[in-house]
N, C-alpha and C. Protein backbone atom coordinates (compact mmCIF):
# COMPACT_ATOMS: atom_id res chain seq x y z
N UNK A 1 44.53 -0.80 25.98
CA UNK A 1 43.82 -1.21 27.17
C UNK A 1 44.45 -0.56 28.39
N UNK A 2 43.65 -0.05 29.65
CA UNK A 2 44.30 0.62 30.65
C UNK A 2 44.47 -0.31 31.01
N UNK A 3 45.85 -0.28 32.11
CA UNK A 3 46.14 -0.70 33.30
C UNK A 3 45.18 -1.00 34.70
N UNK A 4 44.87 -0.01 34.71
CA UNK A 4 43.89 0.83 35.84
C UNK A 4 42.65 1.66 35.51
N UNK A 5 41.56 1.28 36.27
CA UNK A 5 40.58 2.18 36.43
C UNK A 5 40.07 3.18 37.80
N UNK A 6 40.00 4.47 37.94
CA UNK A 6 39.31 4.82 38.77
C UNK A 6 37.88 5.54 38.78
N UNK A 7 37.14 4.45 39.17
CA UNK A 7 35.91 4.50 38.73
C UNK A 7 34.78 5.42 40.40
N UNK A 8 34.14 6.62 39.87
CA UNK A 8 33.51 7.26 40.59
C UNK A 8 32.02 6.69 40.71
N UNK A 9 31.84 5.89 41.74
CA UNK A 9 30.71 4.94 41.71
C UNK A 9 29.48 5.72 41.79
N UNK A 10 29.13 6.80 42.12
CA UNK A 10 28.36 8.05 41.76
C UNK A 10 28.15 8.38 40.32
N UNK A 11 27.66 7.64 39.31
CA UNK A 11 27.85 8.65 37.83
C UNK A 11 26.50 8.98 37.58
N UNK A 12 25.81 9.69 37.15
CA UNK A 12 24.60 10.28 36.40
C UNK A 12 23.91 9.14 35.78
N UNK A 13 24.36 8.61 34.87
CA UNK A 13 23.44 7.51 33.67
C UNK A 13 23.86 6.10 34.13
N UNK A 14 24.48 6.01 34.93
CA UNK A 14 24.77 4.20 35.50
C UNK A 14 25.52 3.90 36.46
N UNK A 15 25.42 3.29 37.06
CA UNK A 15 26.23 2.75 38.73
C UNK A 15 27.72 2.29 38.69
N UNK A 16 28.51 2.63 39.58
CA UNK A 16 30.00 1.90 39.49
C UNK A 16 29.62 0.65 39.84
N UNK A 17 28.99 -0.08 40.26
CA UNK A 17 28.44 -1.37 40.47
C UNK A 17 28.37 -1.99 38.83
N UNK A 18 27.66 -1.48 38.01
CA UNK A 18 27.13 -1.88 36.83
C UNK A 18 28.80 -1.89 36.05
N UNK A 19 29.22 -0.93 36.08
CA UNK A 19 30.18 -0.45 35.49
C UNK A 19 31.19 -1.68 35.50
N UNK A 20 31.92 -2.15 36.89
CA UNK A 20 32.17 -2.91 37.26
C UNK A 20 32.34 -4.35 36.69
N UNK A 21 30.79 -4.45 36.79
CA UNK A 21 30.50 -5.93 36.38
C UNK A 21 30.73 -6.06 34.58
N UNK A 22 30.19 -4.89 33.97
CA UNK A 22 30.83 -4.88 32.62
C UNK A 22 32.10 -5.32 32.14
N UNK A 23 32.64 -4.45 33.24
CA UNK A 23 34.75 -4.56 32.64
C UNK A 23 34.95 -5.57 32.81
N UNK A 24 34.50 -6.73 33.92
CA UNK A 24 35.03 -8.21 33.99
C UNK A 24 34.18 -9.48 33.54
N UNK A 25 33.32 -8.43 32.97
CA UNK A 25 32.64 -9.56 31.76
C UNK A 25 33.68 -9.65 30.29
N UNK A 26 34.27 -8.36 30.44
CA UNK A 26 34.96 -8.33 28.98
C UNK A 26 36.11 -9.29 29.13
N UNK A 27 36.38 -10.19 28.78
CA UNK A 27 37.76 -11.22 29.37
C UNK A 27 38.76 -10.41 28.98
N UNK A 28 38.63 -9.51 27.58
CA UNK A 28 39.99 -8.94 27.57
C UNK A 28 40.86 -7.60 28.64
N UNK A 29 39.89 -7.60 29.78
CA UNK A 29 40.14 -6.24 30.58
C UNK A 29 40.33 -6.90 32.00
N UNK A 30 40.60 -8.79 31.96
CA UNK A 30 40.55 -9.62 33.10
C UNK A 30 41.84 -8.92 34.05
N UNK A 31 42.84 -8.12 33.42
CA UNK A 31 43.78 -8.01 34.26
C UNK A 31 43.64 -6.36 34.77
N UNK A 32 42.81 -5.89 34.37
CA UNK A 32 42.84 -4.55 34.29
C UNK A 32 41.97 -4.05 36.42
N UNK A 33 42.75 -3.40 36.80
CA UNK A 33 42.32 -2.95 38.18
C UNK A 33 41.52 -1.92 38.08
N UNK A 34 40.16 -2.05 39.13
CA UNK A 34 39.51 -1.08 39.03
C UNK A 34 39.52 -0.66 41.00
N UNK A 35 39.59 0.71 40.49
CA UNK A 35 39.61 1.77 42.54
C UNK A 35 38.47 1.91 41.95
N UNK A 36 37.71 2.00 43.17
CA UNK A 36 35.85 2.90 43.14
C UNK A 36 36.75 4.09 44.27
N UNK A 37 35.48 5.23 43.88
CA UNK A 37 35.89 6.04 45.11
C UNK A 37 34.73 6.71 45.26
N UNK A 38 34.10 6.74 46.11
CA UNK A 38 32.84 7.84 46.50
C UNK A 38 32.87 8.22 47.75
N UNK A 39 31.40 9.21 48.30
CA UNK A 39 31.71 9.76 49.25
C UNK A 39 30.79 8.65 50.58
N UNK A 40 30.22 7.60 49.73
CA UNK A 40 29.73 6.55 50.29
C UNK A 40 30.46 5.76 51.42
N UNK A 41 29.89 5.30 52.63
CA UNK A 41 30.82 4.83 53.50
C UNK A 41 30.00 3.55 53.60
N UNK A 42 28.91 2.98 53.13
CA UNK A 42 27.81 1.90 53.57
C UNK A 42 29.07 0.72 53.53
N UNK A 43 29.28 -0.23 54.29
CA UNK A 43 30.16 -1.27 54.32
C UNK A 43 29.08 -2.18 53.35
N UNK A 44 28.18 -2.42 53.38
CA UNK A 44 27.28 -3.45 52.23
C UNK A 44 27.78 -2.88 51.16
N UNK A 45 27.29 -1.90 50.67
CA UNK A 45 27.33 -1.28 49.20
C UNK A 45 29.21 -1.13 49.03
N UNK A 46 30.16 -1.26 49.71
CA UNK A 46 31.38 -1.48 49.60
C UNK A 46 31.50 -3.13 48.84
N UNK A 47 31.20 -3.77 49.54
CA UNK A 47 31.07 -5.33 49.68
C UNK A 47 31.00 -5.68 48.31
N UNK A 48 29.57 -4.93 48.14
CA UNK A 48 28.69 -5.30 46.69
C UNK A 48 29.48 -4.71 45.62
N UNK A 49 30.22 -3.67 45.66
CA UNK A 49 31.41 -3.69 44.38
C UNK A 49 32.62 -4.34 44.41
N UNK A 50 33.07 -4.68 45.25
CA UNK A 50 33.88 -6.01 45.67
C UNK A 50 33.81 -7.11 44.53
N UNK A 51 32.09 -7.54 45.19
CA UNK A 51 31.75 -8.68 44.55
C UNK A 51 31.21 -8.70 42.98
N UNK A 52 31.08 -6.99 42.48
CA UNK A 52 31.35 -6.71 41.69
C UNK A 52 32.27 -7.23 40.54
N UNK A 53 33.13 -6.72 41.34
CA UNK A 53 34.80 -6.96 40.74
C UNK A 53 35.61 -5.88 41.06
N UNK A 54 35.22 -4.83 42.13
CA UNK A 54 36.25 -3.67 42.00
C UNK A 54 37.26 -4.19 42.86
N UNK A 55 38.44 -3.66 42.66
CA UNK A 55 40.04 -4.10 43.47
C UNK A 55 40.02 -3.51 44.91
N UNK A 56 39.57 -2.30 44.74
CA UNK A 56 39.94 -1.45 46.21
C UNK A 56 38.75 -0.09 46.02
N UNK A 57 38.62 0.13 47.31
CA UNK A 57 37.94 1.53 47.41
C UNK A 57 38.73 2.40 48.29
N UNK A 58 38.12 3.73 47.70
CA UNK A 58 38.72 5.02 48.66
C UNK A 58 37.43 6.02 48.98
N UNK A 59 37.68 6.11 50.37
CA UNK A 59 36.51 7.23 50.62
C UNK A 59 36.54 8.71 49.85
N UNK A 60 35.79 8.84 49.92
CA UNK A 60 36.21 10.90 49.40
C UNK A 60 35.94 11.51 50.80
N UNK A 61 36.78 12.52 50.88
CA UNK A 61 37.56 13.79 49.82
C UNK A 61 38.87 12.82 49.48
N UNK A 62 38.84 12.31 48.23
CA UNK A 62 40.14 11.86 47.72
C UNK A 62 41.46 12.41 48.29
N UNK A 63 42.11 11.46 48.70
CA UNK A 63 43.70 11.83 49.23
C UNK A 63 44.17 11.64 47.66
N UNK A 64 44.79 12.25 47.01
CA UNK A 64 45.72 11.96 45.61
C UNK A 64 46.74 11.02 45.89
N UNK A 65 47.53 11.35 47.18
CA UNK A 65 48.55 10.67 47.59
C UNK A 65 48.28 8.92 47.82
N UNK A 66 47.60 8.94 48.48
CA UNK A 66 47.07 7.84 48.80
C UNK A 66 46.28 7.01 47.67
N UNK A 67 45.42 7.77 46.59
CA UNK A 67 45.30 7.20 45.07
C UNK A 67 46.47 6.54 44.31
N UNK A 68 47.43 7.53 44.67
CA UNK A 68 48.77 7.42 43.47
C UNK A 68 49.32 5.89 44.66
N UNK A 69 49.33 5.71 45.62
CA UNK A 69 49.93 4.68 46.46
C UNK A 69 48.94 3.57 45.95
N UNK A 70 48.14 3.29 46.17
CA UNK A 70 47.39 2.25 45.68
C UNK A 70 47.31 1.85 44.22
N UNK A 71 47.49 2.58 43.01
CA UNK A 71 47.19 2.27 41.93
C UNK A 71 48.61 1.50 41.98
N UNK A 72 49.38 2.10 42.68
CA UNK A 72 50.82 1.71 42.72
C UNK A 72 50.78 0.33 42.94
N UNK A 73 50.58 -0.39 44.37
CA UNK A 73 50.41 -1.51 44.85
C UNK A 73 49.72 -2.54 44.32
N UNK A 74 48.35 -2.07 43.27
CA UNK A 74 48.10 -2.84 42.57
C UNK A 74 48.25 -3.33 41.06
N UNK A 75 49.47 -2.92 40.72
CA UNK A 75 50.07 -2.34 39.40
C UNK A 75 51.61 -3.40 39.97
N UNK A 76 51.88 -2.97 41.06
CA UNK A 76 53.09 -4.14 41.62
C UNK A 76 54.54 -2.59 41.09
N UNK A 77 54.01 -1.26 41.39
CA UNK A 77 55.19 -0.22 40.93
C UNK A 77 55.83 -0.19 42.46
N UNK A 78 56.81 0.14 42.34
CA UNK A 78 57.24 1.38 43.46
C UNK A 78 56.67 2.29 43.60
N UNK A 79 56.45 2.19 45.26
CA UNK A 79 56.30 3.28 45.82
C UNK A 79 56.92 4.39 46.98
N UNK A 80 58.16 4.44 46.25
CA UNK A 80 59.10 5.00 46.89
C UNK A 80 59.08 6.50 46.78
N UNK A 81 59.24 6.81 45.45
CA UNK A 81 59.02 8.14 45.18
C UNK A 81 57.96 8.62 44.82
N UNK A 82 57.27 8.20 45.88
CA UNK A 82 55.65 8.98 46.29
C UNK A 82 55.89 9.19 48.01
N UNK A 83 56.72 8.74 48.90
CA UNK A 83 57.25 9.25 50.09
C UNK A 83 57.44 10.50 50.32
């Protein structure tokens, strides 16, 4: 089971919305974090994967740095040597 998901709420055959609501239907993935990241800025459609179940979003053009900091924070790692 991952830890973490980073889920591109943009996919071809189904929504990070949908996606979402799947993983925390599965009880066994209850602890598992999901990042959305698109190039979407709508504060509703943010909201609505929220209420989804996603943990956090990131706008695009993806910062990596700022990915690797957050998976961090919600994982409970250090993030020291990502400074």
């Amino acid at each position: 089971r991952p830890d973490a998901v980073v889920l591109d709420v943009m996919l071809p055959d189904i929504n990070g919305k949908e996606v979402c609501q799947r993983v925390r239907s599965d009880e066994t993935l209850d602890s598992v974090k999901i990042i959305c990241i698109s190039g979407m800025v709508e504060e509703e459609k943010i909201a609505d994967l929220r209420a989804a179940g996603a943990d956090d979003f990131i706008q695009k053009p993806l910062d990596v740095d700022l990915l690797l900091k957050r998976v961090c924070q919600h994982l409970d790692l250090e993030t020291d040597a990502l400074d």
